[in-house]
N, C-alpha and C. Protein backbone atom coordinates (compact mmCIF):
# COMPACT_ATOMS: atom_id res chain seq x y z
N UNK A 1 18.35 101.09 51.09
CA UNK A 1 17.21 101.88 51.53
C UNK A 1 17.06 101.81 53.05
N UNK A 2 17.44 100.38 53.39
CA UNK A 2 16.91 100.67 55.03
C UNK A 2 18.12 101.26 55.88
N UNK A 3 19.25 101.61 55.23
CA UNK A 3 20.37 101.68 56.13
C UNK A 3 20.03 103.45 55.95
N UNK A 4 19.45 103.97 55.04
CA UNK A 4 19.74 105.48 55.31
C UNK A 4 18.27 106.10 55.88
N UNK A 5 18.32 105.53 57.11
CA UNK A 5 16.91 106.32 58.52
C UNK A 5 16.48 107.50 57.47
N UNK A 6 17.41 108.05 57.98
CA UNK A 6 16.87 109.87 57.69
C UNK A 6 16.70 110.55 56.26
N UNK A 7 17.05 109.90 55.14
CA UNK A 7 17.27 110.12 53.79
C UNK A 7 16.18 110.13 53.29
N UNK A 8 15.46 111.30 52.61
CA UNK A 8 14.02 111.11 51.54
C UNK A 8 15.01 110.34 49.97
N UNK A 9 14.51 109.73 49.73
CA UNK A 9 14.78 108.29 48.49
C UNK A 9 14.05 108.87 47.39
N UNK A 10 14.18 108.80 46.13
CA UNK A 10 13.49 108.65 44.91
C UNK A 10 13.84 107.51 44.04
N UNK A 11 13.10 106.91 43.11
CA UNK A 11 13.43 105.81 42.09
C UNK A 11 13.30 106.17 40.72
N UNK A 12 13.93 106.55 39.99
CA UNK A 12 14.15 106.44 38.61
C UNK A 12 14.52 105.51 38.07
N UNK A 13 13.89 104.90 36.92
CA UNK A 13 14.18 104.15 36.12
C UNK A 13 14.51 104.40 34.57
N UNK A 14 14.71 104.00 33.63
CA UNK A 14 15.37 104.28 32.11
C UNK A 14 15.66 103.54 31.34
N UNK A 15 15.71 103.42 30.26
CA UNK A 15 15.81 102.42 29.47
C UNK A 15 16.08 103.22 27.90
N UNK A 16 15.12 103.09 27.01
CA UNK A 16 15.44 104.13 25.88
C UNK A 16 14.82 105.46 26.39
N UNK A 17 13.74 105.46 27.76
CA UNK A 17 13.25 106.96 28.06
C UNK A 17 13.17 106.53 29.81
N UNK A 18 12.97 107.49 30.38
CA UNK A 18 13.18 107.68 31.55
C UNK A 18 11.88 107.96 32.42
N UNK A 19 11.51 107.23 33.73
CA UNK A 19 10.36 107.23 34.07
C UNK A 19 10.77 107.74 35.48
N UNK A 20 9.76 108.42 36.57
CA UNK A 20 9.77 108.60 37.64
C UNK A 20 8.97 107.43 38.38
N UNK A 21 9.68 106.21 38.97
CA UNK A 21 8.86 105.01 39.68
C UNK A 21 8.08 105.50 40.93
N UNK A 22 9.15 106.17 41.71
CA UNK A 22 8.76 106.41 43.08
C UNK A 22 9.21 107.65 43.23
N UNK A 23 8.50 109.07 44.02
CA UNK A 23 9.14 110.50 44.09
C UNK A 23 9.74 110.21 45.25
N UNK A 24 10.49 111.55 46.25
CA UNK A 24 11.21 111.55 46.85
C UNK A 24 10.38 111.16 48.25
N UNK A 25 10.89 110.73 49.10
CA UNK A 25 10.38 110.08 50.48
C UNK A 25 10.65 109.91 51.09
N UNK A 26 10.31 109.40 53.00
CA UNK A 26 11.33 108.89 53.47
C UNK A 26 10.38 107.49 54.17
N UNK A 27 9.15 107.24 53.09
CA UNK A 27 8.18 105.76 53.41
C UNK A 27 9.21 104.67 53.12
N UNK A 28 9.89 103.86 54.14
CA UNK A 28 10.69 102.85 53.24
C UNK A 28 10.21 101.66 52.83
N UNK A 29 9.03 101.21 53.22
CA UNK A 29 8.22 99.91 52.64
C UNK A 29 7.51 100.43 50.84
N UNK A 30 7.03 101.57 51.02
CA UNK A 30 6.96 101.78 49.11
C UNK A 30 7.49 102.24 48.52
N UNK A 31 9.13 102.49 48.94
CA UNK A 31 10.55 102.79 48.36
C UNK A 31 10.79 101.40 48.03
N UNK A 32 10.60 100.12 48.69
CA UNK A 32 11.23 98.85 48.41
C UNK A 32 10.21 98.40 47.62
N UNK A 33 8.72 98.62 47.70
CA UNK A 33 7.93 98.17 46.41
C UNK A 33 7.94 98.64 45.35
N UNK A 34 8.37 99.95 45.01
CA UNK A 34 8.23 100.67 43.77
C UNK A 34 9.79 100.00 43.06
N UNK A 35 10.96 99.22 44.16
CA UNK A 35 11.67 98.60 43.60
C UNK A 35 11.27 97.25 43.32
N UNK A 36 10.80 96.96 44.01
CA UNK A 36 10.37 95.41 43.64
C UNK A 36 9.40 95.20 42.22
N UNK A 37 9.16 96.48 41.91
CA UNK A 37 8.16 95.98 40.79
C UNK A 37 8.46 96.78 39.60
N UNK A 38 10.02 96.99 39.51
CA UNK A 38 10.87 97.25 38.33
C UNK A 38 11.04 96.14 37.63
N UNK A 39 10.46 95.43 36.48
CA UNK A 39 10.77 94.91 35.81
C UNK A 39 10.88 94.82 34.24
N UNK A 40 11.77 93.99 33.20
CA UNK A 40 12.00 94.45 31.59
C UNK A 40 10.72 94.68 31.11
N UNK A 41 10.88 95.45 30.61
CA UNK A 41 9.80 95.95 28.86
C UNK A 41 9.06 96.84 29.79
N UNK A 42 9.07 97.55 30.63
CA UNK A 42 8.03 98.80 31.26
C UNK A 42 7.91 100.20 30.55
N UNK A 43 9.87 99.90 29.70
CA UNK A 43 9.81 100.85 28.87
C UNK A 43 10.40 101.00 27.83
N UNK A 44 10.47 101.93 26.88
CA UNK A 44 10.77 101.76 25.33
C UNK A 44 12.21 101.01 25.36
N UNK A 45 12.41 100.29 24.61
CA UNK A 45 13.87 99.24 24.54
C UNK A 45 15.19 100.26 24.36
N UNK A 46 16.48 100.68 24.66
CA UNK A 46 17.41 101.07 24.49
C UNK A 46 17.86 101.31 25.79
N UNK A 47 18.94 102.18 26.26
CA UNK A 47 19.91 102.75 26.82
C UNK A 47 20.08 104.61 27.05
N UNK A 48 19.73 105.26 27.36
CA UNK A 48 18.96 106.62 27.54
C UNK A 48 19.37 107.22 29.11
N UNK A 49 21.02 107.21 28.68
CA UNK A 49 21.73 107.54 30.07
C UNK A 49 21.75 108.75 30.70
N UNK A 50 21.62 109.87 29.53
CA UNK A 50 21.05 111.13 29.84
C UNK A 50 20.01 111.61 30.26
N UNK A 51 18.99 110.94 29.88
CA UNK A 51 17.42 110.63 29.98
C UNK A 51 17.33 110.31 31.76
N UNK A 52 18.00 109.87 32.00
CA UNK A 52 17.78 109.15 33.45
C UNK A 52 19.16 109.97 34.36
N UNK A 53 19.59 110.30 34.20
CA UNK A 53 20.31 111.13 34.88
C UNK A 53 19.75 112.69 35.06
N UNK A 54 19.47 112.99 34.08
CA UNK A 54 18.26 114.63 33.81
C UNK A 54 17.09 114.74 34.63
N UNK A 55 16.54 113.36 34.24
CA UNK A 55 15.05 113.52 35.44
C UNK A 55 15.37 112.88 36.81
N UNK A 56 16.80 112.60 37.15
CA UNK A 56 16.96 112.30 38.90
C UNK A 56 17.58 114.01 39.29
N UNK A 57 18.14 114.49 38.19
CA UNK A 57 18.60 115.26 38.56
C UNK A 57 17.25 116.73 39.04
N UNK A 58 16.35 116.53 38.14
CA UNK A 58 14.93 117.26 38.58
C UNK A 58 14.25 117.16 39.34
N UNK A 59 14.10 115.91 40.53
CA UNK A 59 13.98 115.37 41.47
C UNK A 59 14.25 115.96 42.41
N UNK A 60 15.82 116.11 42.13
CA UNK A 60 16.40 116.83 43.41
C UNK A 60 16.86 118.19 43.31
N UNK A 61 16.35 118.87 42.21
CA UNK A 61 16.80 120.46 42.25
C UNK A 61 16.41 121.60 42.94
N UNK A 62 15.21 121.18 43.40
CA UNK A 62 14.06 121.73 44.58
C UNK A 62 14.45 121.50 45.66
N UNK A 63 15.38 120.37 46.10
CA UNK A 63 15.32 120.19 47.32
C UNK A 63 16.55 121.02 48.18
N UNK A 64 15.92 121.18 49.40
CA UNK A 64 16.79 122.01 50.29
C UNK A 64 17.86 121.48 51.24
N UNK A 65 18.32 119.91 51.06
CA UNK A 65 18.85 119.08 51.52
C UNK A 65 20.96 119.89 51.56
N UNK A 66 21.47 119.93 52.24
CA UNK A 66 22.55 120.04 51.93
C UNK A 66 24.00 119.11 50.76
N UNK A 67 23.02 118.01 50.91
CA UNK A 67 23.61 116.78 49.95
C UNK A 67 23.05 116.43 49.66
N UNK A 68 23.16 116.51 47.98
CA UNK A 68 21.75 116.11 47.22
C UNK A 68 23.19 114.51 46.08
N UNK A 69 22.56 113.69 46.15
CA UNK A 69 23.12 112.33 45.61
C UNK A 69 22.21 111.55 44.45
N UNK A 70 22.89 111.45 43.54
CA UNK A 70 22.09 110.60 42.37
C UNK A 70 23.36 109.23 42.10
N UNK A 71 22.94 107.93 42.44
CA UNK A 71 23.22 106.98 42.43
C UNK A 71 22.89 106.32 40.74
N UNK A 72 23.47 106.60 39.81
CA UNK A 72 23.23 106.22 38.30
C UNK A 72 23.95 104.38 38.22
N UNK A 73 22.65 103.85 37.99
CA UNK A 73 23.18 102.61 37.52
C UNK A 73 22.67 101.77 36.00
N UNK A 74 23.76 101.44 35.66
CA UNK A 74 23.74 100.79 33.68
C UNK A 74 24.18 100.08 33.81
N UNK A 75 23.88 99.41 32.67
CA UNK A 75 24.30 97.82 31.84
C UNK A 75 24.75 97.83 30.73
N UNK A 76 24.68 99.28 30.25
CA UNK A 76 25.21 99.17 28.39
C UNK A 76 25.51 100.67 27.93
N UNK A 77 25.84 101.17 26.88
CA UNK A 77 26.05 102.44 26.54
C UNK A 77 25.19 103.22 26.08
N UNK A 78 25.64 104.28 25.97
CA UNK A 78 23.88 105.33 26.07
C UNK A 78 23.78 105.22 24.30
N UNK A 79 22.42 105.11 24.35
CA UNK A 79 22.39 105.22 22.55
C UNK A 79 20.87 105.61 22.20
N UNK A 80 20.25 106.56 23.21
CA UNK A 80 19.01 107.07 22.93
C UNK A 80 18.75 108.33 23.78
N UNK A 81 17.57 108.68 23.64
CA UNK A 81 17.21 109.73 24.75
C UNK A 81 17.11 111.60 24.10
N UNK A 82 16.28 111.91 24.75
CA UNK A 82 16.57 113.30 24.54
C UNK A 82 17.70 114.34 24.79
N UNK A 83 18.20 113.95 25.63
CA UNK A 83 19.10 114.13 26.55
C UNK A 83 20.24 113.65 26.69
N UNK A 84 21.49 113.96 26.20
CA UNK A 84 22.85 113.35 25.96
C UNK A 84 23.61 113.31 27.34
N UNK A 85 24.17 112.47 27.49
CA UNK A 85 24.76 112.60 28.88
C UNK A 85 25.82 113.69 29.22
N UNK A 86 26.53 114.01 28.42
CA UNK A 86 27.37 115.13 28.68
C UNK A 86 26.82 116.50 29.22
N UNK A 87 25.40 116.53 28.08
CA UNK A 87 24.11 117.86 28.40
C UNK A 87 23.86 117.42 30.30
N UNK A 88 23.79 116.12 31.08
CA UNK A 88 22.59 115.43 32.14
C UNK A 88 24.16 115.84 33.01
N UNK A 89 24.87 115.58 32.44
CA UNK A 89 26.45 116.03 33.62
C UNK A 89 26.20 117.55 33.48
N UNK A 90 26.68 118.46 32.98
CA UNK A 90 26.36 119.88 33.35
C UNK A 90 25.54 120.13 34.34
N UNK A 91 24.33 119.71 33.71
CA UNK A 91 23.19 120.20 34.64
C UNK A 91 22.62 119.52 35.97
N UNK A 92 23.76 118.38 36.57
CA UNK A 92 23.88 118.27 37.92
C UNK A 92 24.81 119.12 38.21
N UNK A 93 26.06 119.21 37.70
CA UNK A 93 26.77 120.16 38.01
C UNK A 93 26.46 121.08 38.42
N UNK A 94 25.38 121.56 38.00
CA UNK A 94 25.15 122.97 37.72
C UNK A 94 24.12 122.88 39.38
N UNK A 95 23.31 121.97 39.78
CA UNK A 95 22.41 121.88 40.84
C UNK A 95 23.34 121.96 42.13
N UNK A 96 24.91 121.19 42.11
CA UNK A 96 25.55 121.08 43.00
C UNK A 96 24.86 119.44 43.57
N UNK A 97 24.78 118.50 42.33
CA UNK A 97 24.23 117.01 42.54
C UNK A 97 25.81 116.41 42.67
N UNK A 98 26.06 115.32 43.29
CA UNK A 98 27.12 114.79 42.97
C UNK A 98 26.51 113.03 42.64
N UNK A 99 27.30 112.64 41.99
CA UNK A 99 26.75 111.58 41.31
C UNK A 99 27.85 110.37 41.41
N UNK A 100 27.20 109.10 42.02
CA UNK A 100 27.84 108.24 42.15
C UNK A 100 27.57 107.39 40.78
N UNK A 101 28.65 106.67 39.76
CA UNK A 101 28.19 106.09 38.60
C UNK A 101 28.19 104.28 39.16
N UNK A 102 27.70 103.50 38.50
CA UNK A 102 28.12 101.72 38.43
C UNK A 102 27.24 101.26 37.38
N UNK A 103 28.88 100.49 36.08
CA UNK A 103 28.74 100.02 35.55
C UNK A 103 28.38 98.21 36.05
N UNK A 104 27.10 97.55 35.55
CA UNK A 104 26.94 96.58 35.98
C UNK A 104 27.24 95.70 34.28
N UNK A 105 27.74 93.81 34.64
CA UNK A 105 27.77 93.45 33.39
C UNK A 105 29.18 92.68 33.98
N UNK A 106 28.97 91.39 33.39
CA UNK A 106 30.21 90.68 33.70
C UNK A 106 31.49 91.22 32.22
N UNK A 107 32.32 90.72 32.40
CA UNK A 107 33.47 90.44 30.99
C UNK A 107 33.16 89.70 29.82
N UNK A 108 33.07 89.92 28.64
CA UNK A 108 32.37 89.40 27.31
C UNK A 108 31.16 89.27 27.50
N UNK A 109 30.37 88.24 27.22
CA UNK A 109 29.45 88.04 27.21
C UNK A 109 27.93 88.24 27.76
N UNK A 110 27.11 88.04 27.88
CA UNK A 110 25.77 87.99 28.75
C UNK A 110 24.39 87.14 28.54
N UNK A 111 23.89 86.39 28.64
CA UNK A 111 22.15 86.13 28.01
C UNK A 111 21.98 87.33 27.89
N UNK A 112 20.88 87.94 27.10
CA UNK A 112 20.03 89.00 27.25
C UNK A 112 18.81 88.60 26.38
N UNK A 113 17.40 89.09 27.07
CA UNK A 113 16.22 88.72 26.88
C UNK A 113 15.70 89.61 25.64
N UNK A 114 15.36 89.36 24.40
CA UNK A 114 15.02 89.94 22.84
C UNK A 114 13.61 89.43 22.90
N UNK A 115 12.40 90.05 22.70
CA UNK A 115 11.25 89.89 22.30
C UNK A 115 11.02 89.60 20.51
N UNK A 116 10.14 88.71 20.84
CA UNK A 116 10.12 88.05 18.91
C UNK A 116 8.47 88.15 18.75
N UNK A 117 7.84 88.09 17.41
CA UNK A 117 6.71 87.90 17.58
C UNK A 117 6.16 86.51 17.89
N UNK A 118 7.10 85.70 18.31
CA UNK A 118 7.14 84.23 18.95
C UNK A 118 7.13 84.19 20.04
N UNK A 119 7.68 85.41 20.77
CA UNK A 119 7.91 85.61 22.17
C UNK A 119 9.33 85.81 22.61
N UNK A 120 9.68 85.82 23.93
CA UNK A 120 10.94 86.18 24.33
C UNK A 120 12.04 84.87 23.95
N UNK A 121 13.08 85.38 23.40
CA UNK A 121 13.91 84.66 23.19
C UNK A 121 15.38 85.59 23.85
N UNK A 122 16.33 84.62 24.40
CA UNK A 122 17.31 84.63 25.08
C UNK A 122 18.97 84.62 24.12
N UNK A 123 19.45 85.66 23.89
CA UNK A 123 20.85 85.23 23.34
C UNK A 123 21.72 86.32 23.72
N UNK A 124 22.82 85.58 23.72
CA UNK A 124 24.17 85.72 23.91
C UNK A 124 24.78 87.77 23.69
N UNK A 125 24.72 88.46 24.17
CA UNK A 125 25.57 89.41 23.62
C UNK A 125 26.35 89.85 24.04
N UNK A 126 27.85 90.65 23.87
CA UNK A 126 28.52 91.57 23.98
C UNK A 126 28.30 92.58 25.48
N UNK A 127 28.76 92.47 26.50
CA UNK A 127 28.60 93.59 27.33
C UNK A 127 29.52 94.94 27.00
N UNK A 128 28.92 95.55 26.93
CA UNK A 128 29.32 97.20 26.30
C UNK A 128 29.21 97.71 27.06
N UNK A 129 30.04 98.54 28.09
CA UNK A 129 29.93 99.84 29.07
C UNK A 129 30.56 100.67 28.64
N UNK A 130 30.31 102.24 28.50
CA UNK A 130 31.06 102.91 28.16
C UNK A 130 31.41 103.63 30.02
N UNK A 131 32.91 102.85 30.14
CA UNK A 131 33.36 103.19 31.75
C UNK A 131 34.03 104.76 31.37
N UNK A 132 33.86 105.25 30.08
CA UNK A 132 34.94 106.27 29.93
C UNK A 132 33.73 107.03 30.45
N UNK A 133 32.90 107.57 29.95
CA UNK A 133 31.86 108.64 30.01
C UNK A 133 31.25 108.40 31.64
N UNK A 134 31.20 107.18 32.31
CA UNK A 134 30.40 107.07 33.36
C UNK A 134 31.70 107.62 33.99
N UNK A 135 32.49 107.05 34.37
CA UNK A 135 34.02 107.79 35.30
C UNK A 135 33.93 109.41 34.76
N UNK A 136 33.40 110.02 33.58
CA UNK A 136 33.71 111.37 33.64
C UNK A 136 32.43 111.90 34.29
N UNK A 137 31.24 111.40 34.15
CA UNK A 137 30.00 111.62 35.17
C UNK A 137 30.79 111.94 36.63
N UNK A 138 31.04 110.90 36.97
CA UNK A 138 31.17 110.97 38.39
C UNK A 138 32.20 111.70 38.79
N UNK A 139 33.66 111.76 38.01
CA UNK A 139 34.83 112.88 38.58
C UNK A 139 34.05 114.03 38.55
N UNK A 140 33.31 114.64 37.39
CA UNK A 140 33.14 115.74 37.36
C UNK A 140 32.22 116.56 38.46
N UNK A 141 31.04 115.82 38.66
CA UNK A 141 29.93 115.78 40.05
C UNK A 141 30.43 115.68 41.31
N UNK A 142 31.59 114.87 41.63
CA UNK A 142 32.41 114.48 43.19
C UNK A 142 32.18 113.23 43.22
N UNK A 143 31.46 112.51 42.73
CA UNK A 143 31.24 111.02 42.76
C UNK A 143 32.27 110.31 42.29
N UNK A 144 32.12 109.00 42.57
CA UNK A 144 33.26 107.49 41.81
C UNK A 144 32.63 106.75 40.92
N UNK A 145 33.17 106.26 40.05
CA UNK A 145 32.90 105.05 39.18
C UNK A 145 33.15 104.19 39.92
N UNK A 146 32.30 102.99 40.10
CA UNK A 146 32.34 101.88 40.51
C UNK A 146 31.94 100.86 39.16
N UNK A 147 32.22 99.66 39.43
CA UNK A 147 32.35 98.47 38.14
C UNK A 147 31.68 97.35 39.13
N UNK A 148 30.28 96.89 38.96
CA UNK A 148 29.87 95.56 39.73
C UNK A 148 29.74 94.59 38.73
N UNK A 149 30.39 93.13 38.88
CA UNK A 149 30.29 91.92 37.94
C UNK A 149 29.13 91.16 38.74
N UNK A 150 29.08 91.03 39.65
CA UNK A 150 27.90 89.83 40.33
C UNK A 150 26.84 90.97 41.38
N UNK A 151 26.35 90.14 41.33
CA UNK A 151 25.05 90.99 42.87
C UNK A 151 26.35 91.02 44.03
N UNK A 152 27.27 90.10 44.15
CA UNK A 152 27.45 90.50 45.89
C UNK A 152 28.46 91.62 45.49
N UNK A 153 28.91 92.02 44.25
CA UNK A 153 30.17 93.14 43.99
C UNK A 153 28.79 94.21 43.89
N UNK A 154 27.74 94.51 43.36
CA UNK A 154 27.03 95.29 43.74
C UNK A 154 26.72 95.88 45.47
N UNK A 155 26.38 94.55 45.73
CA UNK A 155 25.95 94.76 47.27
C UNK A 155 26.89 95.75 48.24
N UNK A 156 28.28 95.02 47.76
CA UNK A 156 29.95 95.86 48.52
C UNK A 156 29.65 97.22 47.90
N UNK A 157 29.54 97.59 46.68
CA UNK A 157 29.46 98.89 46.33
C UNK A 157 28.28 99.97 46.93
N UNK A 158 27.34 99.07 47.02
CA UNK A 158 26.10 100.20 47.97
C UNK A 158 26.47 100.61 49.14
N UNK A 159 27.18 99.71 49.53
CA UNK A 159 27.70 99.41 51.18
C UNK A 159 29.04 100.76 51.12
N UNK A 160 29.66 100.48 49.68
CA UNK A 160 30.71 101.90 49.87
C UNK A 160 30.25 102.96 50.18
N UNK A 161 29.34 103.17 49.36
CA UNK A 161 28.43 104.74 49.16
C UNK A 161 28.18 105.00 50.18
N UNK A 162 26.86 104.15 50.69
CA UNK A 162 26.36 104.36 52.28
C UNK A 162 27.63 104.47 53.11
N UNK A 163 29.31 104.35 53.14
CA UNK A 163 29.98 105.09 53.84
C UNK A 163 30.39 106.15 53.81
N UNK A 164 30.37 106.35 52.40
CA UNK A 164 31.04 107.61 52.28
C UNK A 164 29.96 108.58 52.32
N UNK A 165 28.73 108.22 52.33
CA UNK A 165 27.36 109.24 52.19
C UNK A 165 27.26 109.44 53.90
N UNK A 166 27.80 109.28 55.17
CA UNK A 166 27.41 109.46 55.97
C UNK A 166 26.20 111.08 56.14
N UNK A 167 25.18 110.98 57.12
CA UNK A 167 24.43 112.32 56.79
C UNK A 167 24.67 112.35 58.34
N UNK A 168 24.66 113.57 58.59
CA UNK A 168 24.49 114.01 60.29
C UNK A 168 22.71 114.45 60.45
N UNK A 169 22.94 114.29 61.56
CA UNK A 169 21.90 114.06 62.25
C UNK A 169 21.28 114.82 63.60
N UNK A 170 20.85 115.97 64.17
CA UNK A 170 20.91 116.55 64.98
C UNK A 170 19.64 116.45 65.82
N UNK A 171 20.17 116.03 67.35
CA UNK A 171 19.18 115.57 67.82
C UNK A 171 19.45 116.48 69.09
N UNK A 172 17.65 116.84 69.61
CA UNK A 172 17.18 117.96 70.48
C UNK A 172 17.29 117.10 71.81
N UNK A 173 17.91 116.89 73.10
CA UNK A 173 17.63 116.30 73.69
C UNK A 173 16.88 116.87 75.09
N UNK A 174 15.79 117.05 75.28
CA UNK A 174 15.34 118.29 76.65
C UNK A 174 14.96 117.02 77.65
N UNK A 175 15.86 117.69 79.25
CA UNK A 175 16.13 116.99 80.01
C UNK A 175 15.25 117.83 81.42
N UNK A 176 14.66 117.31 81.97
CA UNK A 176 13.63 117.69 83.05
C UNK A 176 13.99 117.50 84.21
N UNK A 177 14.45 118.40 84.77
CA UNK A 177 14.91 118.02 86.43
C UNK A 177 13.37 117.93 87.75
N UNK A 178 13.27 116.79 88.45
CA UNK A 178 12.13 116.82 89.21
C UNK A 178 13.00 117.31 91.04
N UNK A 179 12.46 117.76 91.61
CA UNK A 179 13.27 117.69 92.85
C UNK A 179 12.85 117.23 94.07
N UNK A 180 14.04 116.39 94.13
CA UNK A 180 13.35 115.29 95.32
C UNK A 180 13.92 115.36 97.17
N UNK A 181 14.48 116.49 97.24
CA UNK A 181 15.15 116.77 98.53
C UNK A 181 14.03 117.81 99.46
N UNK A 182 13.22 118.13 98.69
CA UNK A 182 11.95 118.80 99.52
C UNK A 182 11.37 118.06 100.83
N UNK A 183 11.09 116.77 100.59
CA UNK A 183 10.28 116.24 101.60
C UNK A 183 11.29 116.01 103.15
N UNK A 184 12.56 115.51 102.84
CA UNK A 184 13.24 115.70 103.65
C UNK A 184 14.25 116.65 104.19
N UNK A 185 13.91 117.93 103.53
CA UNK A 185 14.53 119.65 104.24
C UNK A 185 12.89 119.78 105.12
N UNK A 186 11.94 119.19 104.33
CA UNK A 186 10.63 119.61 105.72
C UNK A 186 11.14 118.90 106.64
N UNK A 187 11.71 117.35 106.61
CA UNK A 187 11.04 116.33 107.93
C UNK A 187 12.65 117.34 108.92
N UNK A 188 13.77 117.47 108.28
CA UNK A 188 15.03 117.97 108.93
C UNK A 188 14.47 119.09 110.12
N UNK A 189 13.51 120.21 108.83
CA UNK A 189 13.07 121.22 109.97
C UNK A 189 12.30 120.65 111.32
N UNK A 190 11.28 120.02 110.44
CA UNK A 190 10.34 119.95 111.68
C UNK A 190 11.31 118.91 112.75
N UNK A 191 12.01 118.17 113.05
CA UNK A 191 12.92 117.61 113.90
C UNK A 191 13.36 118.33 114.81
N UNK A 192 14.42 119.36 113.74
CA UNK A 192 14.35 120.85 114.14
C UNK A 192 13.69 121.44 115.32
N UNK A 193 12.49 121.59 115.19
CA UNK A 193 11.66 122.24 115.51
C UNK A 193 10.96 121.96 117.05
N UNK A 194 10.91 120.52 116.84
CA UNK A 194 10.69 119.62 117.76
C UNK A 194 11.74 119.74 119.00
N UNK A 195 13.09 119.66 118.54
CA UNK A 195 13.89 119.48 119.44
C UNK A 195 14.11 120.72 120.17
N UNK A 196 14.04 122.15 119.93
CA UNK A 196 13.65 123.57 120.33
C UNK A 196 12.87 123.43 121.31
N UNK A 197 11.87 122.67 121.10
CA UNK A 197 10.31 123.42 121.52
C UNK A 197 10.41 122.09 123.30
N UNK A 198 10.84 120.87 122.88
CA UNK A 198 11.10 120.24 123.80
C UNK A 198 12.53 120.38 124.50
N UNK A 199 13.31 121.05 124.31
CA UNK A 199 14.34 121.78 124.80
C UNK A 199 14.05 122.75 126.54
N UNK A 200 12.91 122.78 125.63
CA UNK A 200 12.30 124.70 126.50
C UNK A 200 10.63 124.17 127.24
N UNK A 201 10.41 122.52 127.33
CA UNK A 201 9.70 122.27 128.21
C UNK A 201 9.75 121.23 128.57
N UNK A 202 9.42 119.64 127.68
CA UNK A 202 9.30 118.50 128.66
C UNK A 202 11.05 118.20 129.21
N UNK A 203 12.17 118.45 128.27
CA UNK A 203 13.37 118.32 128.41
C UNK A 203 13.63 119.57 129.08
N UNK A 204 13.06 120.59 129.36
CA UNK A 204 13.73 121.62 130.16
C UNK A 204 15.08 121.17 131.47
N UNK A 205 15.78 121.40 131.60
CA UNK A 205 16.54 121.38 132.71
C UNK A 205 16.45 122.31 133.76
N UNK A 206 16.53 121.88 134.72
CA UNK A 206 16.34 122.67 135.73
C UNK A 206 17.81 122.78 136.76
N UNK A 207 18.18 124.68 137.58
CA UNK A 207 19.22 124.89 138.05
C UNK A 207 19.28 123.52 139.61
């Protein structure tokens, strides 16, 4: 967020349904709070990859931006939603969205947090990405699949984007000339002037 100055930002979030956190902007202190206060169970339990790709993609269909970017990030395979992901790919397509995908999730395993009527309990599951469907998201839009296992393989991957997302920037620069040779074309004359006038009396020469 803080590396792109000039960029209006939106936050979508998703889960089994898809919420608008934060609309588009370019405030970056309640771009970083509306992230900071993403946390589990805000919304219905599942995976709703279409769902959340559809409403970033509505976000930005209005806008008059020349590069319009939806950054899609998951943890598991889509298995809810109104909205099928194949339907949420068209219809960026169709906006001229290009879409960067990242699967997050180490190799085998994971904790993952299950609510009980005991309370939250913690176990073991299966990380499931479907990298086939997210890589066809993104070829098809102009975007890449990316794969993050830890936060700092995330971190490198934002850091890709933000290169390859460079935005231009056009800046007005009006430059004011003051002029400062006036005072001394007067003092030149009057010297000038002086030396004439005493020429032709106290310096007069005589035959």
């Amino acid at each position: 967020v803080d590396s792109r100055l000039t960029d209006r930002i939106a936050v979508v979030i998703f889960s089994g349904e898809s919420f608008t956190q934060c609309p588009l902007t370019t405030d970056k202190p309640v771009l970083k709070a509306a992230i900071e206060a993403i946390q589990n169970g805000l919304l219905e339990d599942g995976t709703a990859i279409g769902d959340g790709l559809s409403t970033s993609v509505d976000r930005l269909r209005s806008s008059k931006s020349k590069s319009k970017v939806v950054i899609l990030l998951t943890d598991g395979e889509n298995n809810g939603g109104l909205i099928g992901p194949a339907n949420a790919k068209e219809i960026a397509k169709a906006f001229g969205i290009k879409v960067y995908t990242i699967g997050v999730g180490t190799e085998g395993y994971a904790p993952f947090p299950i609510k009980t009527p005991m309370g939250t309990i913690v176990q073991h599951q299966k990380v499931t990405i479907d990298e086939k469907l997210l890589t066809s998201i993104a070829n098809e839009t102009g975007g890449r699949y990316f794969r993050a296992k830890d936060n700092a393989g995330l971190e490198n991957i934002y850091a890709e984007i933000d290169k390859l997302e460079k935005s231009k920037v056009e800046i007005t620069k009006l430059t004011r000339y003051t002029e400062k040779f006036l005072p001394f074309v007067l003092a030149g004359l009057i010297l000038i002037l002086l030396e004439v006038l005493l020429r032709f009396t106290v310096l007069k020469k005589f035959p």
